[in-house]
N, C-alpha and C. Protein backbone atom coordinates (compact mmCIF):
# COMPACT_ATOMS: atom_id res chain seq x y z
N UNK A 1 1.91 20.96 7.42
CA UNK A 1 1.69 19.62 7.92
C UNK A 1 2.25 18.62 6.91
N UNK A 2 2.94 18.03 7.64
CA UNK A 2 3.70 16.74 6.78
C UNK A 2 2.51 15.67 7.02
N UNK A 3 1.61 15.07 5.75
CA UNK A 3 0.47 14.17 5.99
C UNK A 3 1.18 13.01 4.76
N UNK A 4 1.62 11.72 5.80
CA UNK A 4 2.07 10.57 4.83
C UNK A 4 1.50 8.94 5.84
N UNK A 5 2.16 8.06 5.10
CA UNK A 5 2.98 6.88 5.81
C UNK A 5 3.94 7.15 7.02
N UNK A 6 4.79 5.98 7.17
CA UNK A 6 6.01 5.52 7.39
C UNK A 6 7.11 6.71 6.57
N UNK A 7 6.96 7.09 5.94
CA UNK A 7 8.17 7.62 5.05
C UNK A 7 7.66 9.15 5.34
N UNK A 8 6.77 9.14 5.80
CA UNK A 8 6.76 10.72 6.90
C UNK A 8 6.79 10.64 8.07
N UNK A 9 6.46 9.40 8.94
CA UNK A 9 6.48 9.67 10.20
C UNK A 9 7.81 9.19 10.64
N UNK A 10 9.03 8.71 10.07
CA UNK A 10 10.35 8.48 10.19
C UNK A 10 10.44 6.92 10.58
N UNK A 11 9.90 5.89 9.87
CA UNK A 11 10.18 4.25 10.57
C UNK A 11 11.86 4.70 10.61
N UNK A 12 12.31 3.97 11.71
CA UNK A 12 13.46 3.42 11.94
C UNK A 12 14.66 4.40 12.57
N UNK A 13 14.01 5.64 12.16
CA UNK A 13 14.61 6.64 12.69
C UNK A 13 14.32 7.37 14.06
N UNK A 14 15.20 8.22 14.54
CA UNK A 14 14.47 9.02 15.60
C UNK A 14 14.04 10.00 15.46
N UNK A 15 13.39 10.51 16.18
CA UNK A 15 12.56 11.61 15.72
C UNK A 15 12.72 13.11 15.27
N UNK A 16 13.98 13.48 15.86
CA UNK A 16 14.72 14.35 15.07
C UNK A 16 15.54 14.34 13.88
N UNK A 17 15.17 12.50 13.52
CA UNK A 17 16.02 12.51 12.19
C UNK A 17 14.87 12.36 10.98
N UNK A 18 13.19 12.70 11.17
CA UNK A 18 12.58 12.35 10.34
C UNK A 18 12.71 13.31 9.06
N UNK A 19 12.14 12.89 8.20
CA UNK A 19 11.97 14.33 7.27
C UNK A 19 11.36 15.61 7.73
N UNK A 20 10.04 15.40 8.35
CA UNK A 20 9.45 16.64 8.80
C UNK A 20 10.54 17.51 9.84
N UNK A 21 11.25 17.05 10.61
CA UNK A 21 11.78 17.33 11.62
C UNK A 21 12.57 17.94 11.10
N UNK A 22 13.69 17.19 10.20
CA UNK A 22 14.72 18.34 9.32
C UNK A 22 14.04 19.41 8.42
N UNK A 23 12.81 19.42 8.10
CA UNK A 23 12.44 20.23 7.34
C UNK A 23 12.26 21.37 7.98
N UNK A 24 11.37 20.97 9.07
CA UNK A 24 11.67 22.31 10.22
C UNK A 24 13.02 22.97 10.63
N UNK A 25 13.78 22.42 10.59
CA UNK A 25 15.33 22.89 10.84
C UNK A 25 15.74 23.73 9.29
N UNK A 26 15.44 23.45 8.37
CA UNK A 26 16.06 23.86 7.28
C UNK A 26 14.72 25.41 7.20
N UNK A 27 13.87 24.83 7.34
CA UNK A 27 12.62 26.40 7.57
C UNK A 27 13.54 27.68 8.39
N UNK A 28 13.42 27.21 9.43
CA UNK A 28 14.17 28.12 10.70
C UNK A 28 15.42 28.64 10.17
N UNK A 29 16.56 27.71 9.53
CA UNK A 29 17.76 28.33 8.73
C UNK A 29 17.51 29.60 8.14
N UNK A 30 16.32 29.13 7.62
CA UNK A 30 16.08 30.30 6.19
C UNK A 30 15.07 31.06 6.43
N UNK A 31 14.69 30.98 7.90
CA UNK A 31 13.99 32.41 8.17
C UNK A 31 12.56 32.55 8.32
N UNK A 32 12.15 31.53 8.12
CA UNK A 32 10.46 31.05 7.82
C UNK A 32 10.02 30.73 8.86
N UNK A 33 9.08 30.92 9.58
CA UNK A 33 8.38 30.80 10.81
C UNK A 33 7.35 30.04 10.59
N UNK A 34 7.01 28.70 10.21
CA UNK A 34 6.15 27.73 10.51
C UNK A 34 6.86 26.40 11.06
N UNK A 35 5.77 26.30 12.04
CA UNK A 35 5.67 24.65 12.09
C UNK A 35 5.16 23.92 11.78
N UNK A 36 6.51 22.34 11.99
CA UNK A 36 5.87 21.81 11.01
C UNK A 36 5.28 21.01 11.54
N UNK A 37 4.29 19.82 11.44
CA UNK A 37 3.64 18.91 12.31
C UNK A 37 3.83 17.82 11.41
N UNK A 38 4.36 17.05 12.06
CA UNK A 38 4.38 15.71 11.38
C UNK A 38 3.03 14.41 11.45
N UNK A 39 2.59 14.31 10.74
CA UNK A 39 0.90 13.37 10.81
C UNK A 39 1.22 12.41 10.11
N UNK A 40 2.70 11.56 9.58
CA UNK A 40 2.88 10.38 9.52
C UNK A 40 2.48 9.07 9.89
N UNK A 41 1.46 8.66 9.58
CA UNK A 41 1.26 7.40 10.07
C UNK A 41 1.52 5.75 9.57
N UNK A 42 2.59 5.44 10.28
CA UNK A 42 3.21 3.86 9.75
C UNK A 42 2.35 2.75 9.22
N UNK A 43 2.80 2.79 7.98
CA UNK A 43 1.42 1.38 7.48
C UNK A 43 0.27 2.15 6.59
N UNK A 44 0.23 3.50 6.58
CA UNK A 44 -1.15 4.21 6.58
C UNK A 44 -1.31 4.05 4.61
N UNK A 45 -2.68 3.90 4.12
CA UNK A 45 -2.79 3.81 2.53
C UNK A 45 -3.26 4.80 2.06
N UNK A 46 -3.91 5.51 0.93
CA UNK A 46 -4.07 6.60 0.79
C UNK A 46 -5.83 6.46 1.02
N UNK A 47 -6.38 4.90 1.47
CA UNK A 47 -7.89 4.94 1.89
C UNK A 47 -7.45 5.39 3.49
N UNK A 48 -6.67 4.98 4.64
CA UNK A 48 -6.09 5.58 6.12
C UNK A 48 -5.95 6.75 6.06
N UNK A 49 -5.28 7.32 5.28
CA UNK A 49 -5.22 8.85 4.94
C UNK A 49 -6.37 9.84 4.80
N UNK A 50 -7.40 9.44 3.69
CA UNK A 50 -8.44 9.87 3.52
C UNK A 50 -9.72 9.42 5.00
N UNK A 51 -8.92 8.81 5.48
CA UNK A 51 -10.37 8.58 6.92
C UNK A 51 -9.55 9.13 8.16
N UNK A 52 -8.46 9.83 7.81
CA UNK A 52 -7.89 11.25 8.98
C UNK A 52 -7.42 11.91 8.85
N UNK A 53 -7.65 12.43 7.43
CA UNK A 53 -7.46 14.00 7.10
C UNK A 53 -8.48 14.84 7.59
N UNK A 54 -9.54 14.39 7.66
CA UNK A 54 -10.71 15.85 8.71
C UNK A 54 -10.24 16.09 10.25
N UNK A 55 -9.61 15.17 10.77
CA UNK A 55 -9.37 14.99 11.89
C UNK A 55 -7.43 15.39 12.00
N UNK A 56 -6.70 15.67 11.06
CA UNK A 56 -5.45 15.82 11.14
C UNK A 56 -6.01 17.48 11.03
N UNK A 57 -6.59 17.99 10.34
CA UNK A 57 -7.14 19.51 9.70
C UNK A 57 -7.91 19.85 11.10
N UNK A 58 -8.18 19.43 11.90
CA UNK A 58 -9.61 19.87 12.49
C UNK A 58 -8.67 21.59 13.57
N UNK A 59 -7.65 21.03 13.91
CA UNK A 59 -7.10 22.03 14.91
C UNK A 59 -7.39 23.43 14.47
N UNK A 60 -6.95 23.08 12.77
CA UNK A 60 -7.01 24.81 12.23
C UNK A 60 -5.88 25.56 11.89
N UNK A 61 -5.36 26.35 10.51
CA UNK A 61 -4.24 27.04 10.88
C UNK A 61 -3.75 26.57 9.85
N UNK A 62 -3.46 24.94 9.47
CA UNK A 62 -2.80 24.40 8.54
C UNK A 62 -2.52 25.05 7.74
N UNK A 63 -1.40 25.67 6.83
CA UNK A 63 -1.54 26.49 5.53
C UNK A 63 -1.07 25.64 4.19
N UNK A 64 0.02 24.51 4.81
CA UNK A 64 0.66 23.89 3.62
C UNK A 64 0.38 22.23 4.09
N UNK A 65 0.54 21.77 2.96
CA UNK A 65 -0.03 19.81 3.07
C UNK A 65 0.91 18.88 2.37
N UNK A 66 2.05 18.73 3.24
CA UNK A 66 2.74 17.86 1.89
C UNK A 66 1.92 16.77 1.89
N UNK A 67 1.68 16.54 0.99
CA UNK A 67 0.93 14.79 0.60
C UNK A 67 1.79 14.17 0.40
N UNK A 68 1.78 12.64 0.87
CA UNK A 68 2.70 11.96 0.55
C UNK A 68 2.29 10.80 1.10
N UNK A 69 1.16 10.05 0.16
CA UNK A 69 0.56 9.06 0.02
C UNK A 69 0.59 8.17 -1.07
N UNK A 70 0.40 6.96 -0.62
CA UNK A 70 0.29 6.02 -2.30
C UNK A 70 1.19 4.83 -1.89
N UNK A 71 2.39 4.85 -1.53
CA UNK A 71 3.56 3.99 -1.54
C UNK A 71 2.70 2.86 -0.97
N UNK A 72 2.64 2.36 0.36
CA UNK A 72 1.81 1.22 0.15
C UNK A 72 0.74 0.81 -0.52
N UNK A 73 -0.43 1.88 -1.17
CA UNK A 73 -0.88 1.59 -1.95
C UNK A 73 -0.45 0.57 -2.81
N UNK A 74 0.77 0.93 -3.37
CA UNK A 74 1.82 0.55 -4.41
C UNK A 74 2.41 -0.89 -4.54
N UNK A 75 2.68 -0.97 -2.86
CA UNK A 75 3.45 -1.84 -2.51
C UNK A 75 2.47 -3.03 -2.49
N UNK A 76 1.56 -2.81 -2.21
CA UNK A 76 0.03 -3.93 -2.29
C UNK A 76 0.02 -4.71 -3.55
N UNK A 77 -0.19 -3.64 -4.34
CA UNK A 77 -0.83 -4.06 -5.66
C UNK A 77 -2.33 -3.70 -5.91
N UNK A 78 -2.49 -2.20 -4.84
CA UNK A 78 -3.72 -2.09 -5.19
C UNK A 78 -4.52 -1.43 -6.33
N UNK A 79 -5.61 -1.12 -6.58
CA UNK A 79 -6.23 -0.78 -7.60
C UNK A 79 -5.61 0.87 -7.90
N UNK A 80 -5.16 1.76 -9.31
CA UNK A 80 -4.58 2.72 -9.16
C UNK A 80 -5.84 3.85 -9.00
N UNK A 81 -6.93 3.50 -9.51
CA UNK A 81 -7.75 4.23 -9.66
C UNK A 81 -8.50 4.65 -8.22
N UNK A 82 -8.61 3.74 -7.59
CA UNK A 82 -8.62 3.77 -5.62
C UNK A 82 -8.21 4.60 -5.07
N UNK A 83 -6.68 4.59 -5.14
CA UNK A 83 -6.13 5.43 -4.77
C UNK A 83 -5.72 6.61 -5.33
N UNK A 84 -6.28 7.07 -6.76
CA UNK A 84 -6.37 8.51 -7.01
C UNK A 84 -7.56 8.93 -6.59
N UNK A 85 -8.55 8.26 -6.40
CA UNK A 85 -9.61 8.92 -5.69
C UNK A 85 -9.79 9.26 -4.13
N UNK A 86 -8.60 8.44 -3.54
CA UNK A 86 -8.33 9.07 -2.19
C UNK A 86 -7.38 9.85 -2.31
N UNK A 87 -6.88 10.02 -2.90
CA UNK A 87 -5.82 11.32 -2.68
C UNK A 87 -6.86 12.50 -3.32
N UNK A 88 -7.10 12.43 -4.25
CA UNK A 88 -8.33 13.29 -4.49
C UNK A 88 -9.32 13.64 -3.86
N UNK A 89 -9.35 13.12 -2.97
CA UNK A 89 -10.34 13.90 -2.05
C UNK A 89 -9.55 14.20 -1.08
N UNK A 90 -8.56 14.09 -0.37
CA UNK A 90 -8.03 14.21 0.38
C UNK A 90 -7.09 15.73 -0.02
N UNK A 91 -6.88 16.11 -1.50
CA UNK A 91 -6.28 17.19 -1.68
C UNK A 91 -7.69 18.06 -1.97
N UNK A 92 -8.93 17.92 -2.34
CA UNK A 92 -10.03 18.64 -2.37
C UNK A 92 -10.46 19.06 -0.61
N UNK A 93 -10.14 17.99 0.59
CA UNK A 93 -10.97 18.31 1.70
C UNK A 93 -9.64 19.18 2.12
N UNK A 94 -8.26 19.09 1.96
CA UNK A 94 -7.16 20.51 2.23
C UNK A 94 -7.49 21.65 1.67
N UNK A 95 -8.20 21.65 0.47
CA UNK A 95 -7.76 22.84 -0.42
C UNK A 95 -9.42 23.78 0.35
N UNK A 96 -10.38 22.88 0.80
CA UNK A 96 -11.27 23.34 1.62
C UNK A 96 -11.71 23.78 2.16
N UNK A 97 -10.34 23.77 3.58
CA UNK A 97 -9.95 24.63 4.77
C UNK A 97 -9.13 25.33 4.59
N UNK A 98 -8.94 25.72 3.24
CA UNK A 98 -7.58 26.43 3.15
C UNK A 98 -6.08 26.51 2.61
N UNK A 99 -6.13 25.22 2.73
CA UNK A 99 -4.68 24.42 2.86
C UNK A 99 -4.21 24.79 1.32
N UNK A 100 -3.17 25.16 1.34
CA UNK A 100 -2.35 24.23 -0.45
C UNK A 100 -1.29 23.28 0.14
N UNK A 101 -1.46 22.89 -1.10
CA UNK A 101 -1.43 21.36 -1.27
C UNK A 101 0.34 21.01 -2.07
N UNK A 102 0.90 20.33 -1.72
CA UNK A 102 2.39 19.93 -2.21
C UNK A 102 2.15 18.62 -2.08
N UNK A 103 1.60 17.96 -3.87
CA UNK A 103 1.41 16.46 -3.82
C UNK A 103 3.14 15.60 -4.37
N UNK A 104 3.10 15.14 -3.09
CA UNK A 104 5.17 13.91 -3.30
C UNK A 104 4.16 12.72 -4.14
N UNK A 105 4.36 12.17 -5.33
CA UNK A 105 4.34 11.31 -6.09
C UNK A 105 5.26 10.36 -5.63
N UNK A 106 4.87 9.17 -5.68
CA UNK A 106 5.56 7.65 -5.81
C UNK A 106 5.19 7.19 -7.18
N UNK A 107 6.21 6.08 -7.44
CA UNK A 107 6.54 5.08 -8.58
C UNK A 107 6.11 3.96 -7.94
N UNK A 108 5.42 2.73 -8.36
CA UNK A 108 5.02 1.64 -8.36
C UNK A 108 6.45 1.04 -8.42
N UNK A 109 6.68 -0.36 -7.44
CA UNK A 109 8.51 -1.09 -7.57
C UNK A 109 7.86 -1.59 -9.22
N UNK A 110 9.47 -1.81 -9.71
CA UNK A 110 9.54 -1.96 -11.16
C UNK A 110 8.86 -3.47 -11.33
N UNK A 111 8.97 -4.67 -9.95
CA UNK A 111 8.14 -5.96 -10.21
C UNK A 111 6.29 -5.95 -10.00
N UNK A 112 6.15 -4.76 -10.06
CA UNK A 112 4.77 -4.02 -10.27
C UNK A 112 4.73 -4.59 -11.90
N UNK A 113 5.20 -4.23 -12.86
CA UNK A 113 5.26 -4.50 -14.11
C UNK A 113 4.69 -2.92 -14.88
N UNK A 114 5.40 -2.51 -15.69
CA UNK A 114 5.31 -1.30 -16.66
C UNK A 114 4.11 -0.76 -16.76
N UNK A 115 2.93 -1.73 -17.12
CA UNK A 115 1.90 -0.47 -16.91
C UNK A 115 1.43 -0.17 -15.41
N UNK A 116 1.62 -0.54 -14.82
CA UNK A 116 1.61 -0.40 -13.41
C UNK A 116 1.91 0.93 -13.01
N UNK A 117 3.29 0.64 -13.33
CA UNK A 117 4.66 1.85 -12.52
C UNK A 117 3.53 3.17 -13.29
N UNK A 118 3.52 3.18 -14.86
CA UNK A 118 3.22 4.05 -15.94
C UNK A 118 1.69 4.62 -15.21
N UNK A 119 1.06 3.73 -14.80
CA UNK A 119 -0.25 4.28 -14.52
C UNK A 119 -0.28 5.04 -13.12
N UNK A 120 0.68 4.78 -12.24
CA UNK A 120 0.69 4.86 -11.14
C UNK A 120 1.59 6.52 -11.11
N UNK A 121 2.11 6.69 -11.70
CA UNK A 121 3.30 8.18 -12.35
C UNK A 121 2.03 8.54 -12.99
N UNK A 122 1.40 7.95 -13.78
CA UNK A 122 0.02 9.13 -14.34
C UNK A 122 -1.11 9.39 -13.40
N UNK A 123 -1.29 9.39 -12.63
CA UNK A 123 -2.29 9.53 -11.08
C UNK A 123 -1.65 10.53 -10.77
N UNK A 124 -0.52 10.69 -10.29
CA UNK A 124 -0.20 11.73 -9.60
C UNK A 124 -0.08 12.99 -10.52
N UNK A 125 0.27 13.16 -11.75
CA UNK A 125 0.43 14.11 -12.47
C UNK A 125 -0.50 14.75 -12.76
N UNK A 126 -1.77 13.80 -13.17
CA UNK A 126 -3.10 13.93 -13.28
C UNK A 126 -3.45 14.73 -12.23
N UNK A 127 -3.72 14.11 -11.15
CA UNK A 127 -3.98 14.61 -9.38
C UNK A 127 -3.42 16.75 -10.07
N UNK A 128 -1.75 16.51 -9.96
CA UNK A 128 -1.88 17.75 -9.80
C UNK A 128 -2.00 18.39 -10.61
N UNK A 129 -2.44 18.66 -12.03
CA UNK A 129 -2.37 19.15 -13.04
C UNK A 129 -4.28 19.54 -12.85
N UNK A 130 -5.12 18.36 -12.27
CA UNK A 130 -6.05 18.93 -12.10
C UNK A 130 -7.17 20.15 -10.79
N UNK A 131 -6.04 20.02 -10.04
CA UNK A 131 -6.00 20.60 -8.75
C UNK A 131 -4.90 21.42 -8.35
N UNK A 132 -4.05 21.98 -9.55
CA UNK A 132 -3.67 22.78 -9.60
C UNK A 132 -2.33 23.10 -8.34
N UNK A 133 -1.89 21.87 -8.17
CA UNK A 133 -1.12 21.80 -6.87
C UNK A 133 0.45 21.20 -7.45
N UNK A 134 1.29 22.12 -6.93
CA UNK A 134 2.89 21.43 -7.39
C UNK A 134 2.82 20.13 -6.84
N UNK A 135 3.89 19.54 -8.02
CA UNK A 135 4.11 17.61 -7.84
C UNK A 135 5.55 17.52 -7.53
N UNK A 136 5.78 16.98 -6.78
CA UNK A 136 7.25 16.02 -6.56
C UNK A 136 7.13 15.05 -7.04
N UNK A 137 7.42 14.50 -8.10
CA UNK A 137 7.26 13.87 -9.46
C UNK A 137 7.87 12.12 -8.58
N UNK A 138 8.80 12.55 -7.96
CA UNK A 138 9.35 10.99 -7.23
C UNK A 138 9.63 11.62 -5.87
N UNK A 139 9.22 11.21 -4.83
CA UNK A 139 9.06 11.31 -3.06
C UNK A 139 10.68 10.84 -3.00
N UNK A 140 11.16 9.69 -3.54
CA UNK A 140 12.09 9.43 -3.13
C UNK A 140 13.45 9.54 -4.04
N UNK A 141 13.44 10.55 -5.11
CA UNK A 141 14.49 10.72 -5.73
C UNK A 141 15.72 11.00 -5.58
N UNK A 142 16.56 10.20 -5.93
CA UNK A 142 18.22 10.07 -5.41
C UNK A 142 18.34 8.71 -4.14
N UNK A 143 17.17 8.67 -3.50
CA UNK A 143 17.18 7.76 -2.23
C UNK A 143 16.90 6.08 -2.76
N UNK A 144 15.72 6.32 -3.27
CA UNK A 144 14.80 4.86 -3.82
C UNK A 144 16.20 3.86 -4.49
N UNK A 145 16.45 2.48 -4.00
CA UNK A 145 17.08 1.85 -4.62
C UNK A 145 18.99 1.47 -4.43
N UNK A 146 19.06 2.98 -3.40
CA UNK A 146 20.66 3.12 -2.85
C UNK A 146 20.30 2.55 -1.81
N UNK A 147 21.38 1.45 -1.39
CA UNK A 147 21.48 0.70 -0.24
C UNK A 147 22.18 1.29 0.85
N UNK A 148 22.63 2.28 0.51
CA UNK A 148 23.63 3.39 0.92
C UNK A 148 22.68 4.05 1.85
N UNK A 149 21.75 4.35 1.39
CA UNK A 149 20.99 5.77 1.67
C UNK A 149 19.92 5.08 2.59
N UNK A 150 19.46 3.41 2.46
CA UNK A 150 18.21 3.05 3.14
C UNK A 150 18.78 2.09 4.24
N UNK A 151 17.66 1.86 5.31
CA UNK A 151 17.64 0.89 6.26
C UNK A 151 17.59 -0.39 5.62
N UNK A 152 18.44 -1.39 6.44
CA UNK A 152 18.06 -2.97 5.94
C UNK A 152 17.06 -3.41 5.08
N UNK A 153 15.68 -2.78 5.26
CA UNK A 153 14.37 -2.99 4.49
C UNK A 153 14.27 -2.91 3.27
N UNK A 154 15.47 -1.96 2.77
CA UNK A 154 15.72 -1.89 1.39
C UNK A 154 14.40 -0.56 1.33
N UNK A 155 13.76 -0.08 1.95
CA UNK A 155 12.40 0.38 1.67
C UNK A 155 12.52 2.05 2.64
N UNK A 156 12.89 1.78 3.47
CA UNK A 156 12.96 2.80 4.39
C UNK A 156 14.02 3.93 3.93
N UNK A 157 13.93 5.48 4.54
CA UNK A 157 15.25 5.62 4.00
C UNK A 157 16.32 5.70 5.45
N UNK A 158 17.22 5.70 5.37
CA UNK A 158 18.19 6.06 7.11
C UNK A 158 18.60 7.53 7.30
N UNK A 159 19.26 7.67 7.91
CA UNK A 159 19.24 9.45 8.39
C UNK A 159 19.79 9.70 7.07
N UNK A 160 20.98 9.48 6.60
CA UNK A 160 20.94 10.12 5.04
C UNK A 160 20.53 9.83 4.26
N UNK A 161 19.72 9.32 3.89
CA UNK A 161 18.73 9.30 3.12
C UNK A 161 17.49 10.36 2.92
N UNK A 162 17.21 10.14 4.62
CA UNK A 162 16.52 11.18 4.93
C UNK A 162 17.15 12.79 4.97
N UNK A 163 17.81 13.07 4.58
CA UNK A 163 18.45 14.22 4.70
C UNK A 163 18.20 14.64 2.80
N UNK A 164 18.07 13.50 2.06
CA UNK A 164 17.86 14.10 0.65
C UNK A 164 16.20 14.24 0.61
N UNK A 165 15.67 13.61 0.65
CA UNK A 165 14.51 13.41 0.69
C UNK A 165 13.96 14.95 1.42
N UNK A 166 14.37 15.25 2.74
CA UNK A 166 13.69 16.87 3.06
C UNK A 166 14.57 17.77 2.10
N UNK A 167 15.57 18.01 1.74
CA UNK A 167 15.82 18.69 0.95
C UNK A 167 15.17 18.62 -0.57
N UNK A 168 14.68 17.38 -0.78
CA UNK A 168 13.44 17.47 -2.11
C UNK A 168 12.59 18.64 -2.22
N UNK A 169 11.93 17.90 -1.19
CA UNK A 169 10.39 18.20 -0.37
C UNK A 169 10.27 20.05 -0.15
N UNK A 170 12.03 20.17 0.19
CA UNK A 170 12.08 21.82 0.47
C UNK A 170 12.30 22.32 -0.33
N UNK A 171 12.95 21.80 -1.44
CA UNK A 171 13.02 22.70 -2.69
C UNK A 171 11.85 23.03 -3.61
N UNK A 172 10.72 21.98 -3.67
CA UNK A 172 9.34 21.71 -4.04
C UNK A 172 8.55 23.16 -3.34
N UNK A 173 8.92 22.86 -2.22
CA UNK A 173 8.21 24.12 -0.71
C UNK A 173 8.05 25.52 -0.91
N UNK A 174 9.71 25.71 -0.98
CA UNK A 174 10.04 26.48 -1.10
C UNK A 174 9.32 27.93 -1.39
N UNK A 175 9.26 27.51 -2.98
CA UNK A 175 8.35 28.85 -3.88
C UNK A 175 7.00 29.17 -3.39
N UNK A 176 6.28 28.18 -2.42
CA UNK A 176 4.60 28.76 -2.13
C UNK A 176 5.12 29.18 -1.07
N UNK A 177 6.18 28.56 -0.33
CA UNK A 177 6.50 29.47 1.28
C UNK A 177 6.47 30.72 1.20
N UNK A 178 7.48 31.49 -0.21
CA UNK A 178 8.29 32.47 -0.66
C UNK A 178 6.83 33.53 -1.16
N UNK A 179 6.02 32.67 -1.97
CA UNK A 179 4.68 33.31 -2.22
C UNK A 179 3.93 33.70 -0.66
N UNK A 180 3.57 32.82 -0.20
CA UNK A 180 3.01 33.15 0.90
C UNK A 180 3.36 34.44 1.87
N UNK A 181 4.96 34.30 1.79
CA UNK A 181 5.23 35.48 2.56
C UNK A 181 4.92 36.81 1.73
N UNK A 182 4.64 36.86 0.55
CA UNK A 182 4.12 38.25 -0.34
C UNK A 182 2.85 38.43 -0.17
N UNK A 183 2.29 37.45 0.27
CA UNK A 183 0.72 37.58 0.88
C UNK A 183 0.57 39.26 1.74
């Protein structure tokens, strides 16, 4: 289950061009038999997140969770400590039912101001270092900042953009997929 924002549920794109969507395509390439479900929700903070993750989980089955929460957090200016405690519970109520957990880290924008960005990169490391869950250290690495790669918004990414971004996410994946199948 792809569980984010906007930047999982594909703003601006169509729906076969989201991340989850290519991620499923790049799964199937390589032989892996899950689906993926995309639970993106546009606008969503990592307090939205944490009030429908019991209800994104409830079906059953889930085995993997990309997280990929925080960015509006970010984009707010909200409290950092807030939102490590919703992602924190939100990777405690996955790891619950089962789930492991693949936490995508965001960076605070640089007019956040330095301890900001700094505190906001130490949440997530924290997060997984204490829950024992691989980090994608930046959600949007190679993408964040290329005008090339994003929609008008400067914020979004566009189909290529999105095309680096699931290839992140899959290289991150990858090794628990690879474990899993030794299960």
């Amino acid at each position: 289950m792809a569980f984010g924002d906007s930047l999982t549920a594909g703003y601006g794109l169509r729906p076969n061009e989201s991340y989850p969507a290519l991620l499923q395509e790049r799964l199937r390439r390589d032989g892996f038999a899950y689906e993926v479900v995309n639970a993106g929700s546009s606008g969503d903070t990592s307090a939205g997140g944490l009030r429908r993750i019991d209800w994104a989980l409830e079906a059953g089955g889930v085995r993997f969770v990309v997280l990929e929460l925080g960015a509006n957090d970010l984009l707010r200016g909200q409290a950092i400590g807030e939102m490590r405690r919703n992602l924190s519970e939100i990777i405690r109520r996955a790891q619950k039912r089962g789930a492991r957990v693949l936490l995508a880290g965001m960076i605070a924008p640089s007019n956040a101001g330095r301890e900001y960005q700094r505190e906001s990169i130490a949440a997530y490391q924290s997060l997984a270092a204490e829950y024992g869950v691989p980090l994608i250290p930046f959600f949007l690495e190679g993408v964040a900042g290329e005008a090339r790669l994003n929609l008008e918004d400067g914020i979004h990414p566009n189909p290529e953009g999105t095309i680096i971004v699931a290839e992140t996410v899959y290289r991150a994946l990858k090794p628990l997929l690879e474990e899993d199948a030794k299960r």
